[in-house]
Protein backbone atom coordinates (compact mmCIF):
# COMPACT_ATOMS: atom_id res chain seq x y z
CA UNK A 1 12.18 -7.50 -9.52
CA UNK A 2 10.40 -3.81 -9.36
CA UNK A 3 7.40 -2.34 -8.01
CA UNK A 4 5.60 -0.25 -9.55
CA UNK A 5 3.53 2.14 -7.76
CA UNK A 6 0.60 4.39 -9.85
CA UNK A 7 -2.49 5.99 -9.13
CA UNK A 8 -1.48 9.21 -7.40
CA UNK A 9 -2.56 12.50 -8.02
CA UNK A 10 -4.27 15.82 -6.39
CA UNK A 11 -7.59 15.41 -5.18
CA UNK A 12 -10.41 17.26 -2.22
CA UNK A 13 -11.22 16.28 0.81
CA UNK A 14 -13.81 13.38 0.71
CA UNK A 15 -12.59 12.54 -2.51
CA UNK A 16 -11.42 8.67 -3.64
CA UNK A 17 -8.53 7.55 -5.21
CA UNK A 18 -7.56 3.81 -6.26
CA UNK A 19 -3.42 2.85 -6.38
CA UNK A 20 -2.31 0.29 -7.76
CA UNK A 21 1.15 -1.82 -7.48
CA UNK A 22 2.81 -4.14 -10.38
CA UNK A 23 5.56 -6.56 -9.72
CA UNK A 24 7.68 -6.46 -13.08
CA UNK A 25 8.19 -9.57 -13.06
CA UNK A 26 5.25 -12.58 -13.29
CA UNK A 27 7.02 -14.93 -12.06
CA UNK A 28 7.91 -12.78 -8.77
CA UNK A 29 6.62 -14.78 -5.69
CA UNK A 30 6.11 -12.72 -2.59
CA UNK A 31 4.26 -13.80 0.66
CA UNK A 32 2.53 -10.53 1.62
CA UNK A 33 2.29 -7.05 -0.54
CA UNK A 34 1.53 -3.61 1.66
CA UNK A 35 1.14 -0.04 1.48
CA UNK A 36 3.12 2.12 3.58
CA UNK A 37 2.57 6.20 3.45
CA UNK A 38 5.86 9.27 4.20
CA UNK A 39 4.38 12.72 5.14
CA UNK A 40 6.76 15.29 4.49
CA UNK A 41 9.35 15.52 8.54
CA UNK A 42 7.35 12.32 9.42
CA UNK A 43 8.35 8.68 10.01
CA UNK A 44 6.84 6.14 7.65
CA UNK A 45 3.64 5.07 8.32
CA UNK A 46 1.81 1.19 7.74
CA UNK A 47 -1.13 1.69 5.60
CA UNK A 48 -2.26 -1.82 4.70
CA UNK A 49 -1.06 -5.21 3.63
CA UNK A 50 -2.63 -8.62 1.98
CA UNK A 51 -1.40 -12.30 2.42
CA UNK A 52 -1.15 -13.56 -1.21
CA UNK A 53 -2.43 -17.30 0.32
CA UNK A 54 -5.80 -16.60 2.19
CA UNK A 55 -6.43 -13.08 1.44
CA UNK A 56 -5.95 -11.93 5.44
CA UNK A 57 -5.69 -8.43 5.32
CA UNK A 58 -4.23 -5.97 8.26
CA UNK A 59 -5.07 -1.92 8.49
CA UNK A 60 -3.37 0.59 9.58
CA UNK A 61 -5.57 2.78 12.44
CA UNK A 62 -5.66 5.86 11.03
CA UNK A 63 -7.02 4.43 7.33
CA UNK A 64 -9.35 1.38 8.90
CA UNK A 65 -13.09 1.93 7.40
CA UNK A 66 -12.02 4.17 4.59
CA UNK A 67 -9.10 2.13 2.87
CA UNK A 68 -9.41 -1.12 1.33
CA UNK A 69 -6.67 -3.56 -0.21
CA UNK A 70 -7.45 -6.44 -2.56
CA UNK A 71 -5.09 -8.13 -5.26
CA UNK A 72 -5.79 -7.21 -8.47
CA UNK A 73 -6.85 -7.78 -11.70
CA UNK A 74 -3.35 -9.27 -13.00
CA UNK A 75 -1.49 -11.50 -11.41
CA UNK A 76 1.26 -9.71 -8.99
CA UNK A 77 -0.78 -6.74 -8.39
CA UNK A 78 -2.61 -5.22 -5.58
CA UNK A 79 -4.72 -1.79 -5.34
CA UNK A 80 -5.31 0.26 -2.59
CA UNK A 81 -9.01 1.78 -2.60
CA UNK A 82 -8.71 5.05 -0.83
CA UNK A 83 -12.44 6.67 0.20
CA UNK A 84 -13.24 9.74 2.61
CA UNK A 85 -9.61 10.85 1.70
CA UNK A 86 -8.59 13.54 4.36
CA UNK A 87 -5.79 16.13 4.05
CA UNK A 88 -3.61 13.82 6.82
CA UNK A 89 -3.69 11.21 3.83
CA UNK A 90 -1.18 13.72 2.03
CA UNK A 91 1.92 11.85 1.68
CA UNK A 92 3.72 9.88 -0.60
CA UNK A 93 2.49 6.08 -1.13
CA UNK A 94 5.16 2.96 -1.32
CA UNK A 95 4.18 -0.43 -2.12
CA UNK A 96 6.23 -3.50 -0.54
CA UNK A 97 6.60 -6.60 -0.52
CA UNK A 98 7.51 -9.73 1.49
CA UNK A 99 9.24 -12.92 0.26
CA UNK A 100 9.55 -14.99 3.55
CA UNK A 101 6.97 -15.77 5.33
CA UNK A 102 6.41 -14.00 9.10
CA UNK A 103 4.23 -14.41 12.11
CA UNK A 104 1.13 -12.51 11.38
CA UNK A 105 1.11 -10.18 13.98
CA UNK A 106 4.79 -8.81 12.77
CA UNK A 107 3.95 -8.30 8.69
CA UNK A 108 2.99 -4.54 9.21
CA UNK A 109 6.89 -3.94 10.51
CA UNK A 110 8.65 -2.18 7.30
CA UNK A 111 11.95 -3.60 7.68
CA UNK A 112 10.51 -6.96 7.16
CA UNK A 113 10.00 -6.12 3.43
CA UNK A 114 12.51 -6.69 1.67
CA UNK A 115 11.23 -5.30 -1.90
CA UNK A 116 10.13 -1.64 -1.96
CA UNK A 117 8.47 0.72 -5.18
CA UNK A 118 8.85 4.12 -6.05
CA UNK A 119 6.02 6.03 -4.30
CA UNK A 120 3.72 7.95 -5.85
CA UNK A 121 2.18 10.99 -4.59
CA UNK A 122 -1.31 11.78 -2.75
CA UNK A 123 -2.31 14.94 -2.08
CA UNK A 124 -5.69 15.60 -0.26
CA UNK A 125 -6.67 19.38 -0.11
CA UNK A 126 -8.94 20.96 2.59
């Protein structure tokens, strides 16, 4: 199975921007789907995530109150609502996925997803 990542682009300060993330497959089953963020000589970053059963979702600090994740329209697809984007938002965006199921309070660690997108670039001028 693939992720696909889209939604990217150049935008200003304050602006919005909505990603969105595909699995190619429909039959793909995955426990939790997140967002995790590279800025160019930084470490990756946890953005946001969604439990498929529930709904539960978990922010990252820096995005909490201006980023929202939800699934989406299709079936094996969540979008990342990005408002009051800032330039530190610059980076490039990967969507993830988990297929076993962890204790909540550990599904924000990336090396507990085991099915990673290409990213897809944000850029957030001043």
């Amino acid at each position: 199975v693939q992720l696909q990542a889209s939604g990217g682009g150049l935008v200003q300060a304050g602006d919005s921007l909505r990603l969105s993330c595909t699995a190619s497959e429909r039959t793909f089953i995955s426990s939790v789907m997140g967002w995790f963020r590279q800025a160019p000589g930084k470490e990756r970053e946890f953005v946001a995530l969604i439990r498929w059963s529930g709904g539960s979702t978990m922010y990252g600090d820096s995005v909490k109150g201006r980023f929202t994740i939800s699934k989406g329209n299709t079936k094996n697809t969540v979008a990342l609502q990005m408002n009051s984007l800032k330039p530190e938002d610059t980076a490039v965006y990967y969507c993830a996925a988990q297929t076993r199921r962890y204790a909540w309070s550990t599904t924000h660690l990336s090396h507990l997803y085991d099915v990673w997108g290409v990213g897809t670039q944000v850029t957030v001028s001043s």
